[in-house]
PDB file of N, CA and C in Angstrom:
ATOM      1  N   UNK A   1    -102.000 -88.730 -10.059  1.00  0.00           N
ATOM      2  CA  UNK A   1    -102.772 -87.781 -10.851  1.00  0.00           C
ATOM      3  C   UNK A   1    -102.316 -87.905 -12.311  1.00  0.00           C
ATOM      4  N   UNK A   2    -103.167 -87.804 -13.114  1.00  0.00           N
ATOM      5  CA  UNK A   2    -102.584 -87.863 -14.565  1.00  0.00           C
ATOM      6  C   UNK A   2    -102.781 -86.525 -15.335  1.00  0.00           C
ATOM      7  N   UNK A   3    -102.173 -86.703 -16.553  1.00  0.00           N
ATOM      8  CA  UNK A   3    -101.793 -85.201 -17.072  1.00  0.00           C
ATOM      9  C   UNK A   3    -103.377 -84.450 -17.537  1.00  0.00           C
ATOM     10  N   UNK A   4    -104.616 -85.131 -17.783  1.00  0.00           N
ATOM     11  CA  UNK A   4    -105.879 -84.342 -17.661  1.00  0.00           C
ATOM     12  C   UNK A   4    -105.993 -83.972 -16.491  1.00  0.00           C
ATOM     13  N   UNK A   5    -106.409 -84.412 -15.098  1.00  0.00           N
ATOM     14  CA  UNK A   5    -106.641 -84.340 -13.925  1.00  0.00           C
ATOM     15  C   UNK A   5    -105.402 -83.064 -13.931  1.00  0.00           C
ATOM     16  N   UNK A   6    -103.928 -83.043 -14.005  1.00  0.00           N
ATOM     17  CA  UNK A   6    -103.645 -82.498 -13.688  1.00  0.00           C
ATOM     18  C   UNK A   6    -103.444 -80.656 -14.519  1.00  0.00           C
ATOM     19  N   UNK A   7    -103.467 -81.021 -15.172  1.00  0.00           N
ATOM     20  CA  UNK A   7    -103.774 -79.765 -15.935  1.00  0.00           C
ATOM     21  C   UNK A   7    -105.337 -78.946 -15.892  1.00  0.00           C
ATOM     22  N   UNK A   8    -106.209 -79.613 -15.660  1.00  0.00           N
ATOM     23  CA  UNK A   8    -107.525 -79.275 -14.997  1.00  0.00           C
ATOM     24  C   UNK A   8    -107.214 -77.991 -13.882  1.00  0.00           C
ATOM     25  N   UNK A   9    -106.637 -78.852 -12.645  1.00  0.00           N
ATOM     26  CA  UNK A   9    -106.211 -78.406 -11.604  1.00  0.00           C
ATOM     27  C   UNK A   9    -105.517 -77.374 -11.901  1.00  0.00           C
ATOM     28  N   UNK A  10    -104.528 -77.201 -12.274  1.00  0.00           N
ATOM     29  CA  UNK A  10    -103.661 -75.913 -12.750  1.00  0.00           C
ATOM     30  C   UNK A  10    -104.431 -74.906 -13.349  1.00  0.00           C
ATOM     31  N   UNK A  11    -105.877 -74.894 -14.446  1.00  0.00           N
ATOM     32  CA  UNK A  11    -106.516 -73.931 -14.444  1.00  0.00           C
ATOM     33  C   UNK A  11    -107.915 -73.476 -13.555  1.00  0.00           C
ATOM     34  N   UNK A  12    -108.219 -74.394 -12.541  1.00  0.00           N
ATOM     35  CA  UNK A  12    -109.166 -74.071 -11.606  1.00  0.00           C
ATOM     36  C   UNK A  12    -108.950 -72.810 -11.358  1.00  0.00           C
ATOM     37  N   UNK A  13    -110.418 -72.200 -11.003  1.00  0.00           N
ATOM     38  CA  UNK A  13    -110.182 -70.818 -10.765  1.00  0.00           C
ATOM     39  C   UNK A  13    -110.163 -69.708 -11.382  1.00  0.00           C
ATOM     40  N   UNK A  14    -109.241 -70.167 -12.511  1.00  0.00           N
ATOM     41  CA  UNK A  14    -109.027 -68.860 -13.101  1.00  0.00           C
ATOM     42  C   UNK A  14    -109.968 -68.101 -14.309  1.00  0.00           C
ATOM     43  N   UNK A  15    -110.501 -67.157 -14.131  1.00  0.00           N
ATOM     44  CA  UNK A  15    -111.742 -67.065 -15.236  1.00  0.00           C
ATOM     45  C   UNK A  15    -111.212 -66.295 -16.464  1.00  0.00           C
ATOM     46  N   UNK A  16    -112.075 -65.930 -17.062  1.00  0.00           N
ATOM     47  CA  UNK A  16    -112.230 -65.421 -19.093  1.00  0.00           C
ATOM     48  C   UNK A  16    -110.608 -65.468 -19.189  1.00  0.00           C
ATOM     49  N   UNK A  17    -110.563 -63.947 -18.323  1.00  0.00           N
ATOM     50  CA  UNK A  17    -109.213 -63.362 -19.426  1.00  0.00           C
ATOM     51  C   UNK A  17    -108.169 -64.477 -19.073  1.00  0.00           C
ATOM     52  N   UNK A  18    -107.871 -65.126 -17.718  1.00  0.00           N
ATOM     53  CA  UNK A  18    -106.668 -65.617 -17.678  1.00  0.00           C
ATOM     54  C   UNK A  18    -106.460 -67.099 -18.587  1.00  0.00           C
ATOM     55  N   UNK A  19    -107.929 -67.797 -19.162  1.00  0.00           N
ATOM     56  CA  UNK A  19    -107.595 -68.694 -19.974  1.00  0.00           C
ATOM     57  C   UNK A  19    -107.761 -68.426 -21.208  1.00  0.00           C
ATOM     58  N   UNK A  20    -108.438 -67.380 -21.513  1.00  0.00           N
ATOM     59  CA  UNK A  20    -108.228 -67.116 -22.904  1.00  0.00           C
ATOM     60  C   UNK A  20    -106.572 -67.153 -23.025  1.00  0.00           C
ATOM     61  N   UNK A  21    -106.107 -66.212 -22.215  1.00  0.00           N
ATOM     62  CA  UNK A  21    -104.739 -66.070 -22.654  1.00  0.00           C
ATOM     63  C   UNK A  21    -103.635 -66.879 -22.609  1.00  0.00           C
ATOM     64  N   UNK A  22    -103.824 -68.004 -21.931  1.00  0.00           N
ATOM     65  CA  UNK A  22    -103.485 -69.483 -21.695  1.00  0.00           C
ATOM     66  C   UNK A  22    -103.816 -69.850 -23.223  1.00  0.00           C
ATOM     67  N   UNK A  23    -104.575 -70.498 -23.832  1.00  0.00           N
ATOM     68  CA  UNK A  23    -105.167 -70.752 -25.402  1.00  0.00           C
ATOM     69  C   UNK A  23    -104.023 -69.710 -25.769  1.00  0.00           C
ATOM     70  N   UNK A  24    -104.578 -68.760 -26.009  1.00  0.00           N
ATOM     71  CA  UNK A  24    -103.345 -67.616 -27.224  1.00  0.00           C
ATOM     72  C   UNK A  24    -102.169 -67.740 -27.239  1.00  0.00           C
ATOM     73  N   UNK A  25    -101.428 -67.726 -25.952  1.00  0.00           N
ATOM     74  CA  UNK A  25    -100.135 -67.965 -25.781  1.00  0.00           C
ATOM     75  C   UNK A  25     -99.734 -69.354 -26.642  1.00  0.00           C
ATOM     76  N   UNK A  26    -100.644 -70.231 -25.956  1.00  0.00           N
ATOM     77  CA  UNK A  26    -100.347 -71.542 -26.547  1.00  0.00           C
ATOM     78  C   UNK A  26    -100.302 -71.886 -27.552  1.00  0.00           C
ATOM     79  N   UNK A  27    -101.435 -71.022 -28.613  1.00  0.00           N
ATOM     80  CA  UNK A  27    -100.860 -71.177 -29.960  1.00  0.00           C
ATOM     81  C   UNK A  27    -100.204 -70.185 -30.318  1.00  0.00           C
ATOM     82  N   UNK A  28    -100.083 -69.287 -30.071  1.00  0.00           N
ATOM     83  CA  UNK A  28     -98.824 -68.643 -30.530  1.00  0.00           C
ATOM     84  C   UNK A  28     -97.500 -69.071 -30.907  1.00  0.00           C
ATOM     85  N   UNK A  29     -97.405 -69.412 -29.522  1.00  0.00           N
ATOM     86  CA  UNK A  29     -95.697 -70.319 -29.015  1.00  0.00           C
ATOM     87  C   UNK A  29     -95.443 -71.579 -30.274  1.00  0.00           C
ATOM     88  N   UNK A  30     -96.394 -71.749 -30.723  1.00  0.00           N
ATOM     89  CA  UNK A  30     -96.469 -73.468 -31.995  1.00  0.00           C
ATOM     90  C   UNK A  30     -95.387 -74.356 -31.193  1.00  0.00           C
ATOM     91  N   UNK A  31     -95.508 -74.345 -29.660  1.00  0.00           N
ATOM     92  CA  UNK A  31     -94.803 -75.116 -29.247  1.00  0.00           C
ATOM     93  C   UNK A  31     -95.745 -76.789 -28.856  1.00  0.00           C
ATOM     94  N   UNK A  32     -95.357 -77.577 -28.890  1.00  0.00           N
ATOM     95  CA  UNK A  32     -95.697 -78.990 -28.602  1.00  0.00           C
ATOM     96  C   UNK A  32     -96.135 -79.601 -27.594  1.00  0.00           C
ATOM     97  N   UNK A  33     -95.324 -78.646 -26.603  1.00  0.00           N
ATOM     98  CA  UNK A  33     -95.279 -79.117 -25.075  1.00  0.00           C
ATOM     99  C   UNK A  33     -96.790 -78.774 -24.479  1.00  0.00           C
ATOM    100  N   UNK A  34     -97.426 -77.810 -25.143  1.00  0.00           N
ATOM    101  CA  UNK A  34     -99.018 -77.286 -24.929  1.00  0.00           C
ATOM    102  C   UNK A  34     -99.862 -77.636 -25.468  1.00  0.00           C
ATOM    103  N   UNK A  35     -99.753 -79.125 -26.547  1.00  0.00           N
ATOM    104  CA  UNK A  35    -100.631 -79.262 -27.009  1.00  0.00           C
ATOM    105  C   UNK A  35    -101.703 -80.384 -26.585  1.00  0.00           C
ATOM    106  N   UNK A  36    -101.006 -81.075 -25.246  1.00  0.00           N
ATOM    107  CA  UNK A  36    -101.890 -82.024 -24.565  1.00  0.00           C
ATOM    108  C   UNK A  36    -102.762 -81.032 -23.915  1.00  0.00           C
ATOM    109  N   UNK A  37    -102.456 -79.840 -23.098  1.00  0.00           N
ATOM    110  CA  UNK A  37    -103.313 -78.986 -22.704  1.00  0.00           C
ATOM    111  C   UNK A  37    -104.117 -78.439 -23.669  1.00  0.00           C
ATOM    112  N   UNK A  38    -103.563 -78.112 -25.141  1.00  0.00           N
ATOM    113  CA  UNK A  38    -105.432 -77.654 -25.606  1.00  0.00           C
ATOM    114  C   UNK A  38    -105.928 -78.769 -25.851  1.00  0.00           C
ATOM    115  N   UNK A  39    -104.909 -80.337 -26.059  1.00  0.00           N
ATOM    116  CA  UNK A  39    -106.428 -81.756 -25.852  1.00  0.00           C
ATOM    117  C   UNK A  39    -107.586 -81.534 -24.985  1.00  0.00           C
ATOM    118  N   UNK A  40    -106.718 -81.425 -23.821  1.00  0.00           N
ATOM    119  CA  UNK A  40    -108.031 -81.321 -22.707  1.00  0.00           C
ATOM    120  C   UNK A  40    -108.737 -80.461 -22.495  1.00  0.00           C
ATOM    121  N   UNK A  41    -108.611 -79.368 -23.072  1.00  0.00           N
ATOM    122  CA  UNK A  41    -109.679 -78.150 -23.321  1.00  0.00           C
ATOM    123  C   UNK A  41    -110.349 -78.716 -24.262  1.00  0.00           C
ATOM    124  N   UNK A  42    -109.958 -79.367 -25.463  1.00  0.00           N
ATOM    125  CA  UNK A  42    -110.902 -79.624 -26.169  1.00  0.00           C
ATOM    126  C   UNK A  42    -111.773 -80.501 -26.123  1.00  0.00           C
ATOM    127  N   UNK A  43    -110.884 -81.838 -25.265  1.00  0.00           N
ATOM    128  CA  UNK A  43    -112.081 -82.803 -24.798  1.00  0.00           C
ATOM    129  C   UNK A  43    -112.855 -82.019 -23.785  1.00  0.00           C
ATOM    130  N   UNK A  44    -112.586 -81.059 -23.153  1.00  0.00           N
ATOM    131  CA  UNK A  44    -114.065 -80.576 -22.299  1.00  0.00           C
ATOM    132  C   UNK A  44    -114.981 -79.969 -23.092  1.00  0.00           C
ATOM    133  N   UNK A  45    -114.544 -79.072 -23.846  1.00  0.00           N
ATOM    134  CA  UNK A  45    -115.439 -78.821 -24.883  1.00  0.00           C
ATOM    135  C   UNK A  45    -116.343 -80.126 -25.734  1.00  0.00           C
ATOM    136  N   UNK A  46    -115.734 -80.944 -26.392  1.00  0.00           N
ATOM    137  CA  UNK A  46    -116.239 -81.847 -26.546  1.00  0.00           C
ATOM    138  C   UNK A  46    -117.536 -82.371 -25.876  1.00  0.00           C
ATOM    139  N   UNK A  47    -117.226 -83.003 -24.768  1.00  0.00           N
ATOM    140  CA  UNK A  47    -117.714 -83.834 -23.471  1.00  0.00           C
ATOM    141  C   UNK A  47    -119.299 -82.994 -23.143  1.00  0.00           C
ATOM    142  N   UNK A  48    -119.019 -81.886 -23.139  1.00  0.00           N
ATOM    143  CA  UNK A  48    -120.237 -80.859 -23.083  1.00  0.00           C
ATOM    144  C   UNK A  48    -120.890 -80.542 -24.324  1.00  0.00           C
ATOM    145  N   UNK A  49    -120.675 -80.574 -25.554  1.00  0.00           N
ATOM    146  CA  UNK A  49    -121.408 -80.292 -26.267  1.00  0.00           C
ATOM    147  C   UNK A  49    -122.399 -81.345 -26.937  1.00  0.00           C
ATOM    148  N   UNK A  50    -123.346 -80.019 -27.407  1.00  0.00           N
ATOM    149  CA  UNK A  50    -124.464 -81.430 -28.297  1.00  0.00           C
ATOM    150  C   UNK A  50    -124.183 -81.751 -29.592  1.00  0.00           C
ATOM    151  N   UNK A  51    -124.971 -82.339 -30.402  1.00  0.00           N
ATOM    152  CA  UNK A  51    -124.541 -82.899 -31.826  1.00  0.00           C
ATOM    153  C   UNK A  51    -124.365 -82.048 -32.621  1.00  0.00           C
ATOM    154  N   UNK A  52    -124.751 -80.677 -32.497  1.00  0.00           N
ATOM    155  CA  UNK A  52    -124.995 -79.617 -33.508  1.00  0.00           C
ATOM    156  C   UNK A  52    -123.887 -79.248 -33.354  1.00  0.00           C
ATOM    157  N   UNK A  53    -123.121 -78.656 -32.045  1.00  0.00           N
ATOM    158  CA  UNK A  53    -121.987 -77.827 -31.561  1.00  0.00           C
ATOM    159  C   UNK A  53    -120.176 -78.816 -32.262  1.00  0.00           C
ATOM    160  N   UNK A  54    -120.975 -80.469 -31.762  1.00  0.00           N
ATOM    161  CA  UNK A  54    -119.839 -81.033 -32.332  1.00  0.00           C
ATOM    162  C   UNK A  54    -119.971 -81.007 -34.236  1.00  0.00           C
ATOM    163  N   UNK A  55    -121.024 -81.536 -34.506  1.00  0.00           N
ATOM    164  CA  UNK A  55    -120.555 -81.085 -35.986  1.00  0.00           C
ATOM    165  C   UNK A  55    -120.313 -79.643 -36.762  1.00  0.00           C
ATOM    166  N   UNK A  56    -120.812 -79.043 -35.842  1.00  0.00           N
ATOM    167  CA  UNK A  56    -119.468 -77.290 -36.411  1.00  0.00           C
ATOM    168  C   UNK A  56    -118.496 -77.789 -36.137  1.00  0.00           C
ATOM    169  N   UNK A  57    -117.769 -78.069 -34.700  1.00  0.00           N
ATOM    170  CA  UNK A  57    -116.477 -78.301 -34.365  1.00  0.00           C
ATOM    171  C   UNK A  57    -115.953 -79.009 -36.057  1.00  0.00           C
ATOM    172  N   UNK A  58    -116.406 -80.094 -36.046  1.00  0.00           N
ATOM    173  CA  UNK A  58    -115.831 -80.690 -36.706  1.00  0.00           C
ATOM    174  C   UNK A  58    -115.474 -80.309 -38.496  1.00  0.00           C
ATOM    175  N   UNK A  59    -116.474 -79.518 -38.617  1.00  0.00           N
ATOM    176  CA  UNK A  59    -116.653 -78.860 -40.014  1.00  0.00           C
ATOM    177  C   UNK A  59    -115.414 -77.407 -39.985  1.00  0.00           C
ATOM    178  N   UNK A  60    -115.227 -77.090 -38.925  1.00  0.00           N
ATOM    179  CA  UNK A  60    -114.274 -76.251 -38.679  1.00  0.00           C
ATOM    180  C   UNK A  60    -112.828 -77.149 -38.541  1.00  0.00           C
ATOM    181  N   UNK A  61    -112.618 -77.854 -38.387  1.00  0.00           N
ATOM    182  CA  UNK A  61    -111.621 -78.703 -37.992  1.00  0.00           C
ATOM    183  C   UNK A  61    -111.363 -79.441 -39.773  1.00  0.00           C
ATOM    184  N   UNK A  62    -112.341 -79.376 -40.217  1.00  0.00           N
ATOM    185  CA  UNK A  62    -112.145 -79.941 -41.668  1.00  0.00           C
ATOM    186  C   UNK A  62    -111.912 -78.898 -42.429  1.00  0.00           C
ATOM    187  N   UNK A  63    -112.451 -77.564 -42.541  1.00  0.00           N
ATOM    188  CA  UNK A  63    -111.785 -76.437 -43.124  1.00  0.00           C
ATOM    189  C   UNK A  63    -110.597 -76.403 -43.093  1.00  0.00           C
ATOM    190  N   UNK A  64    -110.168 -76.394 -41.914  1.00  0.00           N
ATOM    191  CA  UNK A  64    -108.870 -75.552 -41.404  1.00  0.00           C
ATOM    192  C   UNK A  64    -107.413 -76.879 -42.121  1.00  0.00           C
ATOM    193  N   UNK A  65    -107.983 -78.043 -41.815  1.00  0.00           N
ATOM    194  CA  UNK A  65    -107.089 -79.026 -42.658  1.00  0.00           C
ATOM    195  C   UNK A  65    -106.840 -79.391 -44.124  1.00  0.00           C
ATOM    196  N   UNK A  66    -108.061 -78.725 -44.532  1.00  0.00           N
ATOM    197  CA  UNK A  66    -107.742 -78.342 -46.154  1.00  0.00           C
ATOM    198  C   UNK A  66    -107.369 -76.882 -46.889  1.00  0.00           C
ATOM    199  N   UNK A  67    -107.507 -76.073 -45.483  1.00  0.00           N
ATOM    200  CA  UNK A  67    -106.412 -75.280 -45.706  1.00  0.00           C
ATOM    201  C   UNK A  67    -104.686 -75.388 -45.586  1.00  0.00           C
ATOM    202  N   UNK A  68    -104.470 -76.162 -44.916  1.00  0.00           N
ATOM    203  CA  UNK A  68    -103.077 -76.336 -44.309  1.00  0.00           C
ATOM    204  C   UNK A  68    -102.656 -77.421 -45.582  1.00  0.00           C
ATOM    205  N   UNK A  69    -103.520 -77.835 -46.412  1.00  0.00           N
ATOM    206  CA  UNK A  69    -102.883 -79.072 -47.431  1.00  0.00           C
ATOM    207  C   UNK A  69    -102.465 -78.147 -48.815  1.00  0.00           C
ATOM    208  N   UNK A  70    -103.238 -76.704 -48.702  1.00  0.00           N
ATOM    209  CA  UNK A  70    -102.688 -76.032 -49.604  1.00  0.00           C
ATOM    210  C   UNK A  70    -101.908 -75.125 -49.488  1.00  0.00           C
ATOM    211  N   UNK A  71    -101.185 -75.130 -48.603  1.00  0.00           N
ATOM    212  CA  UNK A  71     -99.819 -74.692 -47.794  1.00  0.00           C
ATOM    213  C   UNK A  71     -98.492 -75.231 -48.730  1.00  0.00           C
TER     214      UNK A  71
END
């Protein structure tokens, strides 16, 4: 099993509140060890969306990095 497949598996099941709070925790913590798990949330997100949904993503993802350059 590999670490998508397996992290998949580990949130089967569980609905709204328990992965929202999975995400929050995870960034909260600014720990490292969670950040292959929001990869694969995000590649599902990804994987499912259409062209419109990915270029917000991405326009949000470009905000947020020219905020952090004026840090």
């Amino acid at each position: 099993m590999n670490i998508k497949e397996h992290i998949i598996n580990n949130f089967k099941g569980d609905d709204y509140k328990a992965l929202k709070e999975a995400i929050d925790e995870s960034i909260e913590s600014n720990d490292e060890i969670t950040l292959p798990g929001l990869g694969v949330f995000f590649t599902l997100i990804w994987e499912e969306s259409d062209q419109e949904l990915k270029n917000t993503l991405i326009e949000l993802i470009k905000q947020r990095i020219s905020k952090e350059d004026t840090k």
